[in-house]
Each structure stands twice: as C-alpha cells, then as structure tokens.
C-alpha atoms as a PDB file:
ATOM      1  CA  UNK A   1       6.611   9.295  -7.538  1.00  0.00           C
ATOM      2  CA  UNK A   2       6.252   5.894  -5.928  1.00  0.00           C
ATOM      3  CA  UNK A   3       3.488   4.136  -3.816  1.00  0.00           C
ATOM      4  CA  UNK A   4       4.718   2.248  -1.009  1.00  0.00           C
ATOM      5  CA  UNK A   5       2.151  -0.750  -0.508  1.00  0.00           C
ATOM      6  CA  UNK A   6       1.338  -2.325   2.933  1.00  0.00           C
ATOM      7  CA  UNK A   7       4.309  -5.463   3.150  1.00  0.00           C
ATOM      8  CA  UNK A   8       7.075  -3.069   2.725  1.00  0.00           C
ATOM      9  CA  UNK A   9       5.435  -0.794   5.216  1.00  0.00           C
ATOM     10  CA  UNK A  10       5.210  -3.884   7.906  1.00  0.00           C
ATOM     11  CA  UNK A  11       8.737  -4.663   7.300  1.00  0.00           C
ATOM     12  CA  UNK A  12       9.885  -1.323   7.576  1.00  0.00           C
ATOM     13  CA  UNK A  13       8.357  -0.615  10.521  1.00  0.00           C
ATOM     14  CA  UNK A  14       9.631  -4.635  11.516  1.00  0.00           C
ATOM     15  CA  UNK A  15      13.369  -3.507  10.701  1.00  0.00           C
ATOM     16  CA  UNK A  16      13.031  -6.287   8.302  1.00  0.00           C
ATOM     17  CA  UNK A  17      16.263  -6.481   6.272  1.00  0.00           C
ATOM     18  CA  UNK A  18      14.723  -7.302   2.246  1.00  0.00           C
ATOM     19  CA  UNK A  19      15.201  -6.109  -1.510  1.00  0.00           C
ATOM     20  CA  UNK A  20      12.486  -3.698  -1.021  1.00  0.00           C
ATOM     21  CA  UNK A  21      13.192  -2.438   2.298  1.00  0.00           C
ATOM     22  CA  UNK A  22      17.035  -0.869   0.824  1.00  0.00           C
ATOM     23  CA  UNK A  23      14.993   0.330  -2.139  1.00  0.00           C
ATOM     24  CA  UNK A  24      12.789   2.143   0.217  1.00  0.00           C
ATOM     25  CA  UNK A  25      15.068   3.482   2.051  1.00  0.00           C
ATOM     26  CA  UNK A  26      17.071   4.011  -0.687  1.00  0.00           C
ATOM     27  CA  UNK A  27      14.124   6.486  -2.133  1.00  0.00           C
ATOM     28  CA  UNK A  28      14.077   8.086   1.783  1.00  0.00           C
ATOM     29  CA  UNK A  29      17.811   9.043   1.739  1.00  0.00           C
ATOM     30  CA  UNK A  30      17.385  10.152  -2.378  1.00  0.00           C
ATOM     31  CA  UNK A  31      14.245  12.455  -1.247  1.00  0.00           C
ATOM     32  CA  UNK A  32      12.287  11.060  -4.009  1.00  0.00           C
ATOM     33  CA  UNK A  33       8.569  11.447  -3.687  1.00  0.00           C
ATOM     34  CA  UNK A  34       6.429   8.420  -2.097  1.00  0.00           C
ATOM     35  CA  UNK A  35       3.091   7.841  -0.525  1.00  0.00           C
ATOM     36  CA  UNK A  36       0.342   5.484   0.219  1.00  0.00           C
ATOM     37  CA  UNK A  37      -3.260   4.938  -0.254  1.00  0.00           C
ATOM     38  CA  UNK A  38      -6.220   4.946   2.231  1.00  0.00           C
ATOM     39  CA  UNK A  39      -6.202   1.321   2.003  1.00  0.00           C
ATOM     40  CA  UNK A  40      -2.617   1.147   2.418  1.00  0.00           C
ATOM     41  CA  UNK A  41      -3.366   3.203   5.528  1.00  0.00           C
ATOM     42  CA  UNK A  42      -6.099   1.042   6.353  1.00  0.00           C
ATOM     43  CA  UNK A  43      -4.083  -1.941   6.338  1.00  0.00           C
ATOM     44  CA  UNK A  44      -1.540  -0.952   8.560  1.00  0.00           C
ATOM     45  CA  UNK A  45      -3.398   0.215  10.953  1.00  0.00           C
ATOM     46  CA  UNK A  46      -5.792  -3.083  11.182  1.00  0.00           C
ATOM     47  CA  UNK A  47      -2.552  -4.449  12.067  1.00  0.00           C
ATOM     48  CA  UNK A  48      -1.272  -2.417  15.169  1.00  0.00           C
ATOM     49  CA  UNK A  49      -0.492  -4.758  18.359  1.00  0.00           C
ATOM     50  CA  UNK A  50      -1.725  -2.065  20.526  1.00  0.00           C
ATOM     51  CA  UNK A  51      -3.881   1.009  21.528  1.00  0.00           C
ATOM     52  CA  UNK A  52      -0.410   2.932  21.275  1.00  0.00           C
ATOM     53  CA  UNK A  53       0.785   1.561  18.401  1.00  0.00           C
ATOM     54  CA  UNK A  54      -2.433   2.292  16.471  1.00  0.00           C
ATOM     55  CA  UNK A  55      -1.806   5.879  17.570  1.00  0.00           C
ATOM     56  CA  UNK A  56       1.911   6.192  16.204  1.00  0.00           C
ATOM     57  CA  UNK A  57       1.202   4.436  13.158  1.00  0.00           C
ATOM     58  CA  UNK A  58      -2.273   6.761  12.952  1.00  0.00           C
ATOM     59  CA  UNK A  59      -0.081   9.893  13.651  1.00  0.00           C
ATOM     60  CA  UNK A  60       3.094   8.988  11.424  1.00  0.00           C
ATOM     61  CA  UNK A  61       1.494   7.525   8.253  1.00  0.00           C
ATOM     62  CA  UNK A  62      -1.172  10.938   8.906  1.00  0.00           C
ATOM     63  CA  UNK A  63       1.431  12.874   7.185  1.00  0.00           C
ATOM     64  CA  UNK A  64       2.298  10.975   4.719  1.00  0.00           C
ATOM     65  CA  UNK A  65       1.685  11.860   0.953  1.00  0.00           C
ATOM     66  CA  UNK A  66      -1.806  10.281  -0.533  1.00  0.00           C
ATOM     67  CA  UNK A  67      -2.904   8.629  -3.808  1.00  0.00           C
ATOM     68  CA  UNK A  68      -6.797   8.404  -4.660  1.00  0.00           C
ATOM     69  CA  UNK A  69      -7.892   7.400  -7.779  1.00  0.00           C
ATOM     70  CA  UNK A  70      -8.800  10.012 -10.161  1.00  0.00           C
ATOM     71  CA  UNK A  71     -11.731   8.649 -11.751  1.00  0.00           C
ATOM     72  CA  UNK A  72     -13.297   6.422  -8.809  1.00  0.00           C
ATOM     73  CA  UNK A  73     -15.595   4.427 -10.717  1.00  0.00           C
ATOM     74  CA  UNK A  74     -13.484   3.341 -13.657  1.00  0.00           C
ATOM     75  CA  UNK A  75     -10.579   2.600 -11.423  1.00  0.00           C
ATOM     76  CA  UNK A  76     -12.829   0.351  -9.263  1.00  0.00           C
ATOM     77  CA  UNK A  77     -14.242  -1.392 -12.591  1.00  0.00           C
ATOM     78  CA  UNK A  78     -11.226  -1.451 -13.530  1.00  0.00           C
ATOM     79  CA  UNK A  79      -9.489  -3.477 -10.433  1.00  0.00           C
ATOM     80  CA  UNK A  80     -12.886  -5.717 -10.852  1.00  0.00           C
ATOM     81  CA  UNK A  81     -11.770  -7.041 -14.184  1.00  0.00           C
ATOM     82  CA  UNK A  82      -8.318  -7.040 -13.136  1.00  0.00           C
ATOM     83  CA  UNK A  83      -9.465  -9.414 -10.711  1.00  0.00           C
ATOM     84  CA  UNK A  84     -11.617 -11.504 -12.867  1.00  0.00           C
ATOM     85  CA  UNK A  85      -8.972 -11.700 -15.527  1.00  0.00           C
ATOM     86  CA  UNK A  86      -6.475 -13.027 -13.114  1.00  0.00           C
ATOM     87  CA  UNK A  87      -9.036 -15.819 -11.759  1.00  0.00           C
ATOM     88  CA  UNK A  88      -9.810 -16.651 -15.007  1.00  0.00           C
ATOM     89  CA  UNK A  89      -6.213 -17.415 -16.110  1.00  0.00           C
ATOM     90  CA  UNK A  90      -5.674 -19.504 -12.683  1.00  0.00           C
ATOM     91  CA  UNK A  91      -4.345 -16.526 -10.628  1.00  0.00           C
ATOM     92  CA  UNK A  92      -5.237 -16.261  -7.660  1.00  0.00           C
ATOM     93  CA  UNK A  93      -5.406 -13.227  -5.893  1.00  0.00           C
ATOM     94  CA  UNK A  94      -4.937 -12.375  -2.303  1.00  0.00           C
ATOM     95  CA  UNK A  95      -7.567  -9.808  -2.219  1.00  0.00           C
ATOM     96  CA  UNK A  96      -9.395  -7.730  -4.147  1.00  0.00           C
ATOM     97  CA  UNK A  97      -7.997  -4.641  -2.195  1.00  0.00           C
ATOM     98  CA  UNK A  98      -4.436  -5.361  -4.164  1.00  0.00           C
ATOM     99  CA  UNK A  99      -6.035  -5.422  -7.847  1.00  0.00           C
ATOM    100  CA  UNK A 100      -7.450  -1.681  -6.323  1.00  0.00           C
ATOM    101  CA  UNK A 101      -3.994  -0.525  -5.001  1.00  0.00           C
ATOM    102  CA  UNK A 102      -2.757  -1.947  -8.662  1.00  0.00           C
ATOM    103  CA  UNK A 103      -4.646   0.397 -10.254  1.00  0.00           C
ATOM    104  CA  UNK A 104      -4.253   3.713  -8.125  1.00  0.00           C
ATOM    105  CA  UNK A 105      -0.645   2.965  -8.856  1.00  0.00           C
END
C-alpha cells in the first residue's frame, strides 16, 4: 500500500508532468492500493481556488482510502522527536505536519 502525500496530489490534480506524477499514475493503471491521511486531506482542501473546487476535491478525495495512526500518542511523540532530531542536525523542516505524515507512513 502507498500514501500519496499532498505535492503529488496538487500536481496531479495540476496535470503537472514529474517523476512522481508517472509513478502515481503508474500505481492507478497497476490497481495497487493508495490513500491519504486527514491531513493530507486537509491540505488539499485549504488549497481549493474556489467554493466549487473545495466541493470536488471534498467529494473526490471523500472516497479515497485513509491512513490514521494506530497508536495516536506514540506516533505524535514520535513525529515530535522526528522533528527535533532534524532541527538539531541543521534540518529544517517545512512543518511539523510532514514529520506526522512521516510517521503514519
């Protein structure tokens, strides 16, 4: 199984040709198993350019298969100290949300 994060989401949707895109849809035309987590959800949807498009992206990734974490409060420590371990060694982090979506995975 496979979790699809939020950048290879946008650039689907985007018809944005890259490396991850043809492995995507390389797993859509295999039927391998994918999905996304309620942040990943989250994400996109923050991003809609419209009332409409909120509701298609809503409706679409709805159905889509989803990952929680199956032990909530070690996977959250867990993406904590990820987090601190990376800004320790001088890596920065986009957001914390990614060292959470790293450990779902």
């Amino acid at each position: 199984m496979f979790l699809v994060d939020t950048s290879v989401w946008i650039d689907y949707f985007n018809q944005t040709h890259t490396s991850a895109i043809a492995k995507f849809e390389d797993l859509l035309t295999q039927g391998y198993p994918f999905g996304i987590t309620g942040v990943i959800y989250q994400e996109i949807l923050q991003g809609a350019g419209s009332p409409a498009g909120f509701t298609r992206l809503q409706t679409y990734l709805g159905t889509q298969r989803f990952y929680y974490p199956r032990d909530p409060i070690s996977t959250y420590s867990a993406a904590a100290l990820l987090y601190n371990q990376c800004r320790r060694a001088s890596i920065t982090i986009r957001s914390s949300i990614d060292c959470l979506i790293a450990q779902v995975a």
